[in-house]
Structure formats: C-alpha cells, structure tokens
Protein backbone atom coordinates (compact mmCIF):
# COMPACT_ATOMS: atom_id res chain seq x y z
CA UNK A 1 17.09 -3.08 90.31
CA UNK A 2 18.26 -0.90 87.81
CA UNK A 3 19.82 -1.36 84.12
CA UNK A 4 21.02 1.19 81.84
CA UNK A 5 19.62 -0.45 77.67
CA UNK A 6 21.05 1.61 74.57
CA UNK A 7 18.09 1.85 72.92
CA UNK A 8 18.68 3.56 68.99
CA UNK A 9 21.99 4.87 70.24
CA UNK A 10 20.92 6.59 73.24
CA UNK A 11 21.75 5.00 77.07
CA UNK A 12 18.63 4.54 78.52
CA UNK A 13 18.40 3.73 82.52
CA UNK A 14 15.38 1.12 84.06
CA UNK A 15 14.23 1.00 87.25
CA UNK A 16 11.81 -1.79 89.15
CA UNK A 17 11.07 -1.96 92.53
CA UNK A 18 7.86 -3.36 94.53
CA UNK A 19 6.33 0.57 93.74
CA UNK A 20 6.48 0.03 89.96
CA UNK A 21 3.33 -2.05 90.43
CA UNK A 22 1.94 1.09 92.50
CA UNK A 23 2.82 3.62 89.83
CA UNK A 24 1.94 1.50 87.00
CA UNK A 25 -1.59 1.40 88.42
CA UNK A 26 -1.51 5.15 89.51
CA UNK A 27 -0.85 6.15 85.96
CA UNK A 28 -2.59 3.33 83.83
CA UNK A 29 -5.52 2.39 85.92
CA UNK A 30 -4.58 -1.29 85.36
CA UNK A 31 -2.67 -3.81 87.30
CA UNK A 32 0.77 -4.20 86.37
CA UNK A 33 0.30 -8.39 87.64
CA UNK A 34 -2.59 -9.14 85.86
CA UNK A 35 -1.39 -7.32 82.19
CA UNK A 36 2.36 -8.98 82.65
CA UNK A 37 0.01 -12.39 83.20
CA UNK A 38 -1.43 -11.67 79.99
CA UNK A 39 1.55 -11.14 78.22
CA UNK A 40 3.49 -14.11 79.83
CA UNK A 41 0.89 -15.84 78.18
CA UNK A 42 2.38 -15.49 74.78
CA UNK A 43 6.07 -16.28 73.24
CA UNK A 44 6.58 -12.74 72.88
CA UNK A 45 9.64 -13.40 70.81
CA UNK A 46 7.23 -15.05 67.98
CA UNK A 47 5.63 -12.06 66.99
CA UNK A 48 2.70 -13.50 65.32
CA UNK A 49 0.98 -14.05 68.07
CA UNK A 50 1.41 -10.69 70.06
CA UNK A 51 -1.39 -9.18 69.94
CA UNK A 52 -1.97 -4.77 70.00
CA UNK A 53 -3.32 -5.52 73.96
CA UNK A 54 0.31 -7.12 74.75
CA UNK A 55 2.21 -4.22 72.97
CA UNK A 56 0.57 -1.93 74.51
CA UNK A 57 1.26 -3.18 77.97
CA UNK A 58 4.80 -4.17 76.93
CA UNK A 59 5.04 -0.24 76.01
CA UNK A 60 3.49 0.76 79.16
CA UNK A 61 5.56 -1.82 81.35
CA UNK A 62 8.88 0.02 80.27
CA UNK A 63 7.84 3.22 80.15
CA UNK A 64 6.83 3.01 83.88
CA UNK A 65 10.16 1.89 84.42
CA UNK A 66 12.37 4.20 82.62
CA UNK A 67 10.31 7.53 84.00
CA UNK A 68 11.24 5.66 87.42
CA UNK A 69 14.64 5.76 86.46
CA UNK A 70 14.58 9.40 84.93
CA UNK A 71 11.65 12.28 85.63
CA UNK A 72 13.17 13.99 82.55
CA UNK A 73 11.83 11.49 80.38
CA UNK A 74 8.61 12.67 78.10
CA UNK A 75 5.15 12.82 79.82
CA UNK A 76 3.64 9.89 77.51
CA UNK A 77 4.43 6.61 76.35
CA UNK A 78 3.70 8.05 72.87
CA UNK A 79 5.82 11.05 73.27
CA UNK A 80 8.67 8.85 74.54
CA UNK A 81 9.18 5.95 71.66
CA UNK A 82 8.84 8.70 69.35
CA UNK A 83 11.85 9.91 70.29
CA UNK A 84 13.94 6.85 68.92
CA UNK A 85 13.58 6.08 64.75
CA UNK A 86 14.02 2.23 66.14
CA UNK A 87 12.38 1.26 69.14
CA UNK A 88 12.73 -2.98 69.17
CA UNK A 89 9.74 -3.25 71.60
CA UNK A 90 9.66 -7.36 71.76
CA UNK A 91 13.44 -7.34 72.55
CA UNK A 92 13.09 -4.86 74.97
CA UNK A 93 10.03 -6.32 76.92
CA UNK A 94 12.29 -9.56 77.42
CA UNK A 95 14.81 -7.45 78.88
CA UNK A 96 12.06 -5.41 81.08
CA UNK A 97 11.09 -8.71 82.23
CA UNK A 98 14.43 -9.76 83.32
CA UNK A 99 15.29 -6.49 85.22
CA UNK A 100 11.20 -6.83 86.94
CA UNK A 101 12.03 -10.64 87.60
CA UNK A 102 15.28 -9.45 89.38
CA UNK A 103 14.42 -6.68 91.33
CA UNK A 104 11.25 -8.57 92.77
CA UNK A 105 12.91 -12.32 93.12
CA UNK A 106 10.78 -14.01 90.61
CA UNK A 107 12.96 -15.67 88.56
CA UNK A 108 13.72 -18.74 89.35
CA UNK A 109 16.32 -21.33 88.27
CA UNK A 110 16.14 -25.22 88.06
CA UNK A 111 17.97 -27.59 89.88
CA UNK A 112 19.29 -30.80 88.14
CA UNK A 113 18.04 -33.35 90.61
C-alpha cells in the first residue's frame, strides 16, 4: 500500500508492506508489533497522554515507511522531520496507521447485525 501525505507543503509518498516490520527491526532493533501495541494503547489524538516512548515510535513508524517509499529521503529520523518547519506527528501517525492497517488487512469493519 502506498499513499502520497503533503506534509508542510511538500508531497510526501508511504509505503507498507509485510517487510516494513522486517526493516523496522533491521534499523531500530525493536519490533514494529509490539511498539504499534504500545501506542494503540493510547488515544493518540488526546495528546496528554502520549507519552516521549509513543512519539518516538510514531516518528520511527513513518519514517520506515516513507524511506520505503523513497531511498532519497535523509539517513535519520532526526535529519528527516527537520526538514519540514511543521511536522503534525499525531495526525500523521493516524494516517500511518491507516495506510499499515490497509496494506496488511487489519482493519476491520463492523457489521450491523
């Protein structure tokens, strides 16, 4: 799955597949599962109770994604977001969410019985 997000005025392209788990872990030394468990944990749209663990992942999360999309983004998360004067992380890790649930058939929708 793949979604192109203007992000500070600048079209930016996201990729997920089953290997953004692989490279997630390759690069991070975490598992992608168990910090997106984490963060599902939380309302991420109430920001008072994201904590600097769940930003960082949420940071991490789409930055695996975008250099999966494009090799010619920076080297580093840091080096990346720095690159935008507005980066609206919480809005954007919905959205990351959305494209992982899609590419990897997690979402699911309710049926009205």
């Amino acid at each position: 799955m793949q979604k192109d997000i203007v992000i500070d005025g600048k079209k930016v392209t996201f990729k997920a597949t089953a290997y953004t788990v692989v490279k997630y872990r390759d690069i991070f030394g975490r598992d992608l599962l168990k910090d997106m468990e984490t963060v599902n944990k939380h309302d991420i749209e109430d920001k008072s109770y994201v904590s600097g663990d769940d930003l960082s992942i949420l940071l991490d999360f789409g930055w695996t994604m975008a250099k999966q999309a494009d090799q010619s983004i920076p080297n580093s998360v840091e080096e990346w977001t720095d690159q935008f004067n507005t980066f609206p992380v919480f809005k954007l890790g919905l959205e990351w969410r959305i494209i992982w649930g899609l590419a990897n058939g997690t979402l699911e929708t309710t049926k009205k019985a």
